[in-house]
N, C-alpha and C. Protein backbone atom coordinates (compact mmCIF):
# COMPACT_ATOMS: atom_id res chain seq x y z
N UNK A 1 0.84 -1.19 0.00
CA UNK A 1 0.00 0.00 0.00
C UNK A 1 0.89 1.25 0.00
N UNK A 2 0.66 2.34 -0.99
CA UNK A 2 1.32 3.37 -1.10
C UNK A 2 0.98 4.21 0.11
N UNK A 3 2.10 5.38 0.59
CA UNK A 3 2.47 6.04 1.45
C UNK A 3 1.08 6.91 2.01
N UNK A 4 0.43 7.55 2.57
CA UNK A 4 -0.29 8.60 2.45
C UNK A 4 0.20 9.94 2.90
N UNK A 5 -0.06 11.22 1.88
CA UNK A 5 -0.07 12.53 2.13
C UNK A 5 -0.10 13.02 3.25
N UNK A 6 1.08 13.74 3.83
CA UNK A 6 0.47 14.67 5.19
C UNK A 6 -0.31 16.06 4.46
N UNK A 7 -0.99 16.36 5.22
CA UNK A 7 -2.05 17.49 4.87
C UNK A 7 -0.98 18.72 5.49
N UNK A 8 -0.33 19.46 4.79
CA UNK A 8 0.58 20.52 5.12
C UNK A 8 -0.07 21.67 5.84
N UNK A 9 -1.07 21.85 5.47
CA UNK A 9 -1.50 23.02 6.71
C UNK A 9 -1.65 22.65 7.64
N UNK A 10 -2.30 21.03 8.11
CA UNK A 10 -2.50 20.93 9.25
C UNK A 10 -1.65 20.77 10.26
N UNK A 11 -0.59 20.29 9.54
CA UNK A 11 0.60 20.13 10.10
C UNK A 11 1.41 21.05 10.87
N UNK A 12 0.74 22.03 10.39
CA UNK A 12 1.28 23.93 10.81
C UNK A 12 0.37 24.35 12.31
N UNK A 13 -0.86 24.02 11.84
CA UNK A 13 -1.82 24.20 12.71
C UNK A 13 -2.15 23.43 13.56
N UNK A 14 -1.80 22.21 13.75
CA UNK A 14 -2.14 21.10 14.89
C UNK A 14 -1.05 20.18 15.27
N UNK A 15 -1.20 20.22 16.68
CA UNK A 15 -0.15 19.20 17.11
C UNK A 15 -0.98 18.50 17.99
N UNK A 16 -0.61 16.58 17.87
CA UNK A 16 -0.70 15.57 18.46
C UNK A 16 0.27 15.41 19.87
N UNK A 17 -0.54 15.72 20.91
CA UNK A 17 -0.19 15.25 22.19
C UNK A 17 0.22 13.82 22.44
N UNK A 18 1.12 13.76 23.71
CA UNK A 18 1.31 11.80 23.94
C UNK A 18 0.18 11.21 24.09
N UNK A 19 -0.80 11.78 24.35
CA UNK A 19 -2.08 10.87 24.94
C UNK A 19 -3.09 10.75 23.97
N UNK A 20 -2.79 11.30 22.66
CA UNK A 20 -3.69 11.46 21.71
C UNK A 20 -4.80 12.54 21.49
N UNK A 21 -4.80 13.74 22.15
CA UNK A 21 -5.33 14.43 21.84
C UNK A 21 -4.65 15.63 20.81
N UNK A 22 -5.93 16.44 20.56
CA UNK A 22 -4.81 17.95 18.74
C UNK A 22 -4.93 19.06 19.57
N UNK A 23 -4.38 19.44 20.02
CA UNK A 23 -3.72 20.69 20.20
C UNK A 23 -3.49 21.91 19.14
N UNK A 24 -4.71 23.01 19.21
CA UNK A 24 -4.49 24.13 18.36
C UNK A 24 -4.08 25.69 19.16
N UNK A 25 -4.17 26.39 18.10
CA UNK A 25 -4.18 27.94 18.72
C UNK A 25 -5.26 28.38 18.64
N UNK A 26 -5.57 29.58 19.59
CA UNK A 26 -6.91 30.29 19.63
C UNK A 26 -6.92 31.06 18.11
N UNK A 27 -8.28 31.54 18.05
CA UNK A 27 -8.23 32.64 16.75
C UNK A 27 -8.33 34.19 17.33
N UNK A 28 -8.44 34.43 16.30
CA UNK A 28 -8.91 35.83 16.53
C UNK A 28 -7.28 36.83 17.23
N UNK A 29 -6.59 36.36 16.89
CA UNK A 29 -5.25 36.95 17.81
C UNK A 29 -3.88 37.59 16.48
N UNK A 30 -4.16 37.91 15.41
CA UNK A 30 -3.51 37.73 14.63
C UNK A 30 -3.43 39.27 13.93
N UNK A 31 -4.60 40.19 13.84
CA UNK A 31 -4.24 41.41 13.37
C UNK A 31 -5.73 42.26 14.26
N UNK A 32 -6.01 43.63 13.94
CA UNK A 32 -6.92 44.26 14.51
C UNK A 32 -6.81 44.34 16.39
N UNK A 33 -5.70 44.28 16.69
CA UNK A 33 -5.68 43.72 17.86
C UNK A 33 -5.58 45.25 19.01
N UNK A 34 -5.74 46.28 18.44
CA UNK A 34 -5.88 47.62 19.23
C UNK A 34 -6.97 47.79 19.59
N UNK A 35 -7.90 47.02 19.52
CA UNK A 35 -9.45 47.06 19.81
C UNK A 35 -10.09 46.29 20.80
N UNK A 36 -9.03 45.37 20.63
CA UNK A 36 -9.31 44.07 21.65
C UNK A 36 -8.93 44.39 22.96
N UNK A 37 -9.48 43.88 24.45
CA UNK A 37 -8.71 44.67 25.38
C UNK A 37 -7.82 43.49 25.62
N UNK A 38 -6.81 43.93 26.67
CA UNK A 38 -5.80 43.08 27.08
C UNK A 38 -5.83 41.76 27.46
N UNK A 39 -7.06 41.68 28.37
CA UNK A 39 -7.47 40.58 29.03
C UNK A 39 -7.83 39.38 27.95
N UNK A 40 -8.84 40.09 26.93
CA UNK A 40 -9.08 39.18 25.76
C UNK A 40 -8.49 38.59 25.03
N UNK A 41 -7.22 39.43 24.97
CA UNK A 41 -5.60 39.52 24.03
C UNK A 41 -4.90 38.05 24.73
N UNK A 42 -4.81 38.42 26.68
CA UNK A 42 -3.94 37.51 27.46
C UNK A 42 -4.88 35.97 27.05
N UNK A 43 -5.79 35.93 27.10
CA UNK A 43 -6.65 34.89 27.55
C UNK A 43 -6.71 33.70 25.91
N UNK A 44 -5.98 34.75 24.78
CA UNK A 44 -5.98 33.78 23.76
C UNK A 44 -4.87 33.34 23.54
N UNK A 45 -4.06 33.69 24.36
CA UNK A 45 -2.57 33.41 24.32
C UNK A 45 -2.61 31.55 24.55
N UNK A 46 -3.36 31.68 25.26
CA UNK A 46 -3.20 29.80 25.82
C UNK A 46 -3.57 29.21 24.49
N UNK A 47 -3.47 27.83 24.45
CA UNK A 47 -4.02 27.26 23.75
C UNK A 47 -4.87 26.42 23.97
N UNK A 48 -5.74 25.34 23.16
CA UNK A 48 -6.73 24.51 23.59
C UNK A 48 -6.39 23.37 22.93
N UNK A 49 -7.47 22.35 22.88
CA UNK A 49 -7.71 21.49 22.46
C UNK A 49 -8.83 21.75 21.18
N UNK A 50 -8.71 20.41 20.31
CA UNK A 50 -9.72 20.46 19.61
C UNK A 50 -10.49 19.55 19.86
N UNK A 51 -11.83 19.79 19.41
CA UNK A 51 -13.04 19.09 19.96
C UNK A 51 -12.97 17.58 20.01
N UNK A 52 -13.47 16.73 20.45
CA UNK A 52 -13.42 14.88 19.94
C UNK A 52 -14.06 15.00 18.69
N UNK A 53 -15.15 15.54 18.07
CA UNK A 53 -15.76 15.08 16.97
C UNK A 53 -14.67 15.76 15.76
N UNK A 54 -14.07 16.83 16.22
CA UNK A 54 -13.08 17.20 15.02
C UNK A 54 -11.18 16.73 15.02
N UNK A 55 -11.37 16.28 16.14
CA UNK A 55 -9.89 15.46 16.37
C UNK A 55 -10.37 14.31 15.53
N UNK A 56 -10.77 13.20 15.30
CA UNK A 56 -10.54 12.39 14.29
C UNK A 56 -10.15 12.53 12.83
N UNK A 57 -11.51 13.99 12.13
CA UNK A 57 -10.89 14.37 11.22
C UNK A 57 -8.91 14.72 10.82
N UNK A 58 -8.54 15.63 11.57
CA UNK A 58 -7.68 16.31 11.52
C UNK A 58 -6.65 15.07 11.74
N UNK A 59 -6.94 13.80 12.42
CA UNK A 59 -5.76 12.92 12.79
C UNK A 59 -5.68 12.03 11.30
N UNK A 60 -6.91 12.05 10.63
CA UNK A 60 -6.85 11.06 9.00
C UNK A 60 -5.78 12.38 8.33
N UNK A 61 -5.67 13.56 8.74
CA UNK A 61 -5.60 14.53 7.87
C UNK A 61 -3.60 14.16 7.81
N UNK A 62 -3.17 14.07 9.31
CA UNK A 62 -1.89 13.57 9.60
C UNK A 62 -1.31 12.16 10.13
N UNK A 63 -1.89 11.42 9.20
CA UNK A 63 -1.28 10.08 9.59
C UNK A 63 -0.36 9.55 10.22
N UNK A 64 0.82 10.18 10.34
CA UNK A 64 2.12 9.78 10.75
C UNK A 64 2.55 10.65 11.89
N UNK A 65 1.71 11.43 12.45
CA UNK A 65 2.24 12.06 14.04
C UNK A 65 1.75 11.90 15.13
């Protein structure tokens, strides 16, 4: 069976934890950001998880991590 494709954006955008969960960044943090107050600014700094129903997608998307 031939190799399968990593999906290159996702690869940018999501990382696989040891325990199997995807790990993304918040949105909204990237430009327009003089409007936003600080707190809103600090609070997207963290990151999250992605949902269970959209972690499967995104894990067919990167096979190999």
């Amino acid at each position: 069976m031939p190799k399968l494709k990593t999906h290159k954006s996702s690869k940018k955008r999501f990382k696989i934890t040891g325990t199997g969960k995807v790990k993304r960044t918040n949105a909204y943090k990237n430009h327009i950001l003089t409007k936003k107050s600080s707190k809103r600014k600090r609070k997207l700094r963290k990151g999250d998880y992605v949902s269970a129903a959209d972690a499967a997608t995104v894990k067919k998307l990167m096979p190999y991590s």
